[in-house]
Protein backbone atom coordinates (compact mmCIF):
# COMPACT_ATOMS: atom_id res chain seq x y z
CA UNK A 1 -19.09 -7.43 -2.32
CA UNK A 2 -19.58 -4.45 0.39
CA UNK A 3 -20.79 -1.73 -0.94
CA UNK A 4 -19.13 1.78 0.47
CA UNK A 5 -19.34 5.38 0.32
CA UNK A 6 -16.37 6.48 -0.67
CA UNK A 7 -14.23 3.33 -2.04
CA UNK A 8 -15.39 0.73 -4.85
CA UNK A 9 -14.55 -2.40 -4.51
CA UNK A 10 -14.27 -5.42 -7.53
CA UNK A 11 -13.56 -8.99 -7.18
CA UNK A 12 -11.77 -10.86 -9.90
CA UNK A 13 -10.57 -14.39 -8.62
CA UNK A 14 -8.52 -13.95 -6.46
CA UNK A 15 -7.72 -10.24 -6.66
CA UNK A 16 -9.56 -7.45 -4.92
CA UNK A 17 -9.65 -4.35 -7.02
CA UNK A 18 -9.83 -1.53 -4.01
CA UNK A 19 -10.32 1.95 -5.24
CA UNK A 20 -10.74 5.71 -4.06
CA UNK A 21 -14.16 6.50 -4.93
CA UNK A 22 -13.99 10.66 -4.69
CA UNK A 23 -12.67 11.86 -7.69
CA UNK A 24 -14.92 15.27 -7.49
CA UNK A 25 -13.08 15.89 -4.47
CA UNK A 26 -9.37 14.36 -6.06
CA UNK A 27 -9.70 11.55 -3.70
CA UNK A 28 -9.10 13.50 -0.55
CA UNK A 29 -9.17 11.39 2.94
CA UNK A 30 -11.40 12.26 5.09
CA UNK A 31 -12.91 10.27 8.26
CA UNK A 32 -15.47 8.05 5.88
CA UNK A 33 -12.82 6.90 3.42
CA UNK A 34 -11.09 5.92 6.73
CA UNK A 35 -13.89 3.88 8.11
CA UNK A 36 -14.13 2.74 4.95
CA UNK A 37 -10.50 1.56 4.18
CA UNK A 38 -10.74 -0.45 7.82
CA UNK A 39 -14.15 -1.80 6.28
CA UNK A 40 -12.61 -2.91 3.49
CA UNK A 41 -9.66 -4.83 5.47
CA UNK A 42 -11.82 -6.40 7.43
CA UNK A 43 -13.47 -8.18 4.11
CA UNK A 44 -9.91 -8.92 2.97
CA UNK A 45 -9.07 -10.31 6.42
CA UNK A 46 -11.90 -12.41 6.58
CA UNK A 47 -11.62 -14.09 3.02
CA UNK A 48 -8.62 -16.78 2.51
CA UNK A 49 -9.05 -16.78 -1.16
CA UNK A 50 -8.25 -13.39 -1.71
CA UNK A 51 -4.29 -13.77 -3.01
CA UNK A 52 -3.59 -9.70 -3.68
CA UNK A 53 -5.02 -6.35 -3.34
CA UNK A 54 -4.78 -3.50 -5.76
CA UNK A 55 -5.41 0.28 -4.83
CA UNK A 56 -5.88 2.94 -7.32
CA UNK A 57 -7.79 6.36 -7.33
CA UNK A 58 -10.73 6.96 -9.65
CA UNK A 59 -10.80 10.08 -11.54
CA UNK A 60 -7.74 12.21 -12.59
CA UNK A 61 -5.41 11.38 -9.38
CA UNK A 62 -4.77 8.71 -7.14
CA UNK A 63 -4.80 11.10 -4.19
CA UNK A 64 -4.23 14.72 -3.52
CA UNK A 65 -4.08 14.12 0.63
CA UNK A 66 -5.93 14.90 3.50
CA UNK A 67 -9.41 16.39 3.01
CA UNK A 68 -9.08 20.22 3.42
CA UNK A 69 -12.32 20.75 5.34
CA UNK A 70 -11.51 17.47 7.86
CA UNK A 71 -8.56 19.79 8.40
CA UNK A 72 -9.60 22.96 9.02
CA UNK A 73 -12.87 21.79 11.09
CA UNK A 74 -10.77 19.51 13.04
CA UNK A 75 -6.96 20.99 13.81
CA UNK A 76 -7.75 23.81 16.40
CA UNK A 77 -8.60 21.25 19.29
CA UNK A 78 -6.26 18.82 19.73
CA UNK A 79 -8.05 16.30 20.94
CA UNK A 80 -10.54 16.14 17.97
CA UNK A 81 -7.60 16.47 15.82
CA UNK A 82 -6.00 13.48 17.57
CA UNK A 83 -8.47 11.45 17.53
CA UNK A 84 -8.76 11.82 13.90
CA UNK A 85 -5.20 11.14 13.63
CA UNK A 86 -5.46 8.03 15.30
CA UNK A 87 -8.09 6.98 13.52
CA UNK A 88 -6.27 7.47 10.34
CA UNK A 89 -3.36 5.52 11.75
CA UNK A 90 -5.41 2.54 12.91
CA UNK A 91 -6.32 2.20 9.01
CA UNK A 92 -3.04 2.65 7.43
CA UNK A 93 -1.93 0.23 9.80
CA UNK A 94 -4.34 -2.38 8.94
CA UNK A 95 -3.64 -1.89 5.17
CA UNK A 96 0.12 -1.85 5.60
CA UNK A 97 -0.89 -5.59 8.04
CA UNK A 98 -2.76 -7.01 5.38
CA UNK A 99 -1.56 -11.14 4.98
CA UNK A 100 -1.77 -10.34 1.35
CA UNK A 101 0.40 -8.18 -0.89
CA UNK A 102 -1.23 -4.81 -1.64
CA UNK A 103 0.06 -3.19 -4.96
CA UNK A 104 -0.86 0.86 -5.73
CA UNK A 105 -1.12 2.26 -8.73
CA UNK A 106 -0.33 5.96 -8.83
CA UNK A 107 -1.53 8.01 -12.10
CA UNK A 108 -1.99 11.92 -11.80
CA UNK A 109 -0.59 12.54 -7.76
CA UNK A 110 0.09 11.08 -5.35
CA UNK A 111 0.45 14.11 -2.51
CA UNK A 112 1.32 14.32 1.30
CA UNK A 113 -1.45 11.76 2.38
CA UNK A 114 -1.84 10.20 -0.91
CA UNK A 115 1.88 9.20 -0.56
CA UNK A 116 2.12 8.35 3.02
CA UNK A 117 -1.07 5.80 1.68
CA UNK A 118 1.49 4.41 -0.95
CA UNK A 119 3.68 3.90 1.80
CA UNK A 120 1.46 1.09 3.08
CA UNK A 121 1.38 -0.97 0.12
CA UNK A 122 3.64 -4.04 -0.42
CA UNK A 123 4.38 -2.43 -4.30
CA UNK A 124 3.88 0.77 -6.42
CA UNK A 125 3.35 1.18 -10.18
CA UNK A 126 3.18 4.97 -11.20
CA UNK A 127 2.38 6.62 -14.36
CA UNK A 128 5.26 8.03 -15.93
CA UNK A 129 3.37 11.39 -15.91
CA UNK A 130 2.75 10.99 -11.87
CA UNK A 131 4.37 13.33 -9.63
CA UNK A 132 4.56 12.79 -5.86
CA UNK A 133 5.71 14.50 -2.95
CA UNK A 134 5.03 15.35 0.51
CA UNK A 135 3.57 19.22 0.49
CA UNK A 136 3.52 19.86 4.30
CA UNK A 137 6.25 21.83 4.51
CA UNK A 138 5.29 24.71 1.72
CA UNK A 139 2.25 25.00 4.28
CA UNK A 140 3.71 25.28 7.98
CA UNK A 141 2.51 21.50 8.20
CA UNK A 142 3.94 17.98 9.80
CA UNK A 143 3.11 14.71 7.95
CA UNK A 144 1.51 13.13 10.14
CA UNK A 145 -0.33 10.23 8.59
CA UNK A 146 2.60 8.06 9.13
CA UNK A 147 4.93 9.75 6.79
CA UNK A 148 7.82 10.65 9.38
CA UNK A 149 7.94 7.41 10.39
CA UNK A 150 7.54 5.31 7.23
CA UNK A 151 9.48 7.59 4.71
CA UNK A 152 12.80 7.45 6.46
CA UNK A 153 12.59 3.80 6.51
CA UNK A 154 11.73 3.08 2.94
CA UNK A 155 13.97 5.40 1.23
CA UNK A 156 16.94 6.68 4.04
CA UNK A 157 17.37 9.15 6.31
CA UNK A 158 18.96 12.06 4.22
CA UNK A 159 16.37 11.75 1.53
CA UNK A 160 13.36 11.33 3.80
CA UNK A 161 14.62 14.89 5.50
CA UNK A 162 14.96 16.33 1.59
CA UNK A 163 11.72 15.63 0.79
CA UNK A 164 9.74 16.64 4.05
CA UNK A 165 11.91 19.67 4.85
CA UNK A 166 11.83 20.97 1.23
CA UNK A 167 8.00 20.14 0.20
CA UNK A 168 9.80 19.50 -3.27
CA UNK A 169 7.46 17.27 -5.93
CA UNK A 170 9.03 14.19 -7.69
CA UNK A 171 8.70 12.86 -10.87
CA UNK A 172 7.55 9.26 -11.19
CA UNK A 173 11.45 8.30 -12.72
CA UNK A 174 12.79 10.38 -9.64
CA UNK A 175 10.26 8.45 -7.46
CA UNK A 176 12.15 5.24 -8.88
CA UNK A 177 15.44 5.99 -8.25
CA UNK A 178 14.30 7.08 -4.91
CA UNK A 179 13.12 3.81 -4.04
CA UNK A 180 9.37 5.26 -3.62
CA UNK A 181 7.99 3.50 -6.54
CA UNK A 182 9.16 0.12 -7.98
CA UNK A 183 8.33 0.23 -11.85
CA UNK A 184 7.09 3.20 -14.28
CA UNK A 185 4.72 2.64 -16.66
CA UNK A 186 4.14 4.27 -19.85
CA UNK A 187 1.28 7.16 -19.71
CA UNK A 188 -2.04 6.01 -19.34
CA UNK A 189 -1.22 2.18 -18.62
CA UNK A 190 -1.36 2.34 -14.82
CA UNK A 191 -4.29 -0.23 -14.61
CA UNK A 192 -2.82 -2.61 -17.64
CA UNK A 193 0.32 -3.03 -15.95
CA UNK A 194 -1.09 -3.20 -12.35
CA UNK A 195 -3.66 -5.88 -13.46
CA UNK A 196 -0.93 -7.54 -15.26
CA UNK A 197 1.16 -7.53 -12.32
CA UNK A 198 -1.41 -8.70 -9.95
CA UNK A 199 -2.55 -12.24 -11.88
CA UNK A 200 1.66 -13.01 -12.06
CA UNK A 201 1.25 -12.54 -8.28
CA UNK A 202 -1.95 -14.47 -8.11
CA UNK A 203 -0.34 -17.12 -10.20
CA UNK A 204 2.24 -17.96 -7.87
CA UNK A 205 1.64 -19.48 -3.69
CA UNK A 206 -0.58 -17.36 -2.09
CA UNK A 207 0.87 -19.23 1.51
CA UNK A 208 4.39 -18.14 0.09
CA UNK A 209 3.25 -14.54 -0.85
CA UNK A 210 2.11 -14.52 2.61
CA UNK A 211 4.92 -15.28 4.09
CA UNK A 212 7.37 -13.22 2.33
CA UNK A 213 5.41 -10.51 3.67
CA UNK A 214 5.14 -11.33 7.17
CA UNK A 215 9.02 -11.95 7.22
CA UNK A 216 9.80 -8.89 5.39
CA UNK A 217 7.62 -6.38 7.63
CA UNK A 218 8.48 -7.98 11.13
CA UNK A 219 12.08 -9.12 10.64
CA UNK A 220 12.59 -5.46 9.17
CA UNK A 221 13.15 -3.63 13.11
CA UNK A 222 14.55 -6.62 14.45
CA UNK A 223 18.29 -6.99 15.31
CA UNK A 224 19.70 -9.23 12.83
CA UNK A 225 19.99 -12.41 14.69
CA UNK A 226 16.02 -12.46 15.58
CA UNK A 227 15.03 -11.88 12.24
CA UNK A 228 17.18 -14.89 11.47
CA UNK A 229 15.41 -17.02 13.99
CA UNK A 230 12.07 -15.80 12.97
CA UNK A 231 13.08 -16.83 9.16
CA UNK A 232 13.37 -20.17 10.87
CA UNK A 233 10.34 -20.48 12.42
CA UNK A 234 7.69 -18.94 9.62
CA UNK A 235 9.58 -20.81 7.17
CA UNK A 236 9.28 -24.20 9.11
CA UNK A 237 5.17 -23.66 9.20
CA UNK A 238 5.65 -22.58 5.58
CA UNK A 239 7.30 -26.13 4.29
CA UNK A 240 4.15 -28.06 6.06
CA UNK A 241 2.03 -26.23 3.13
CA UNK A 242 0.01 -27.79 0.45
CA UNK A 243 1.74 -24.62 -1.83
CA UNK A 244 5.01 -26.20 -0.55
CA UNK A 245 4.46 -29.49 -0.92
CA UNK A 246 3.07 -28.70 -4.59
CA UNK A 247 5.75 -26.67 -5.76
CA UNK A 248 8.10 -29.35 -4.75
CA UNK A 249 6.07 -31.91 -6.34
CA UNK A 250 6.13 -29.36 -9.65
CA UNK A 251 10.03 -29.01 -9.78
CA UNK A 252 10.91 -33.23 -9.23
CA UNK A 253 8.28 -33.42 -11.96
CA UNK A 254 9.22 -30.92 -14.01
CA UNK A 255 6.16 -29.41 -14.50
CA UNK A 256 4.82 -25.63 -13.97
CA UNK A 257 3.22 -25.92 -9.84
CA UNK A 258 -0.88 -25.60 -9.96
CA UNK A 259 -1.67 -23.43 -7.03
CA UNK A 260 -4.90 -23.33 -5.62
């Protein structure tokens, strides 16, 4: 397994444990961990038998954001500052394009760029203790790690506005009802459930898994009747599977499917 500066990564199977590796520093994103997350795609990218991903933050938070010093050393020229930017959108992208589904776990924080990195992933667990929230505002600052963009489409309009306007925290059961986190976990069982959660996945058809991704992110900005005719299509490749065949196989049988 690659070895990198500032994320560890653990193979079990076929899940890839991925997490931030700078808890002195809260697990704050600077350029390496950026180089690093496209590093680390590019070993999930190149490996079939990797069926899920996990992300969580060592240390006492998931992630408390942008680095302070990449901030200040880079924000008075633009052009540094973009190119920073982009770089940090080029990896969020590739995590959010990922084949496989990519579940956080959030324990601790999860702040401005630590939650526009949640938005990426497929699934969120959070620690009932976990706040998150998108501070920009309280400092005169713009998410801009993908946060205007993403927010509004996972959780509304009106809310999306609420929380960047107001720089407001949320609790991990306010998170939930938001729509920002999918399940809440008791205190200190972020890991248990998210390993839990990742062998169900792995259990299951990794080609199906797959493909309920791929339909899910592409169809999502598509007028209605394309995203029906792409279902068509991806699902047509799907059925010539050896998952599909075997799960059909499993349910004439009666029998629990064996997926490779």
């Amino acid at each position: 397994m690659a070895q990198l500066e500032t994320l560890r990564l653990e193979r079990e199977g076929p899940i890839l444990r991925l997490a931030l590796n700078r808890p002195a520093q809260l697990n704050a994103i600077n350029r390496q961990m950026l180089e690093d997350l496209s590093s680390a795609c590019e070993v999930i990218e190149g490996d079939r038998s990797i069926k899920i991903v996990t992300l969580t933050g060592e240390g006492r938070i998931f992630c408390a954001g942008a680095d302070l010093r990449t901030v200040q050393e880079l924000s008075p020229d633009p052009q540094k500052w973009g190119e920073f930017n982009r770089l940090w959108h080029r990896a969020f992208n590739r995590v959010e394009a990922l084949a496989v589904p990519v579940i956080a776990g959030v324990h601790g924080m999860a702040l401005a760029g630590g939650l526009e990195l949640t938005m990426v992933a497929d699934l969120v667990i959070a620690d009932e203790e976990a706040r998150l929230g998108d501070q920009h505002a309280n400092f005169g600052l713009v998410a801009g790690g993908g946060g205007s963009q993403r927010l509004p489409r996972l959780i509304g309009l009106r809310r999306a506005k609420e929380l960047m306007l107001l720089g407001h925290w949320l609790s991990a059961q306010e998170a939930l009802q938001w729509g920002l986190v999918n399940r809440v976990v008791p205190a200190g069982q972020v890991r248990e459930k998210l390993n839990e959660l990742a062998s169900q996945l792995a259990a299951l058809s990794g080609s199906a898994n797959r493909t309920v991704k791929l339909l899910a992110n592409r169809g999502l900005d598509l007028p209605l009747a394309d995203g029906l005719e792409l279902e068509i299509r991806v699902t047509a490749e799907h059925m010539k599977s050896a998952d599909a065949r075997e799960g059909l196989a499993a349910f004439v049988e009666k029998r629990k499917p064996r997926f490779p």
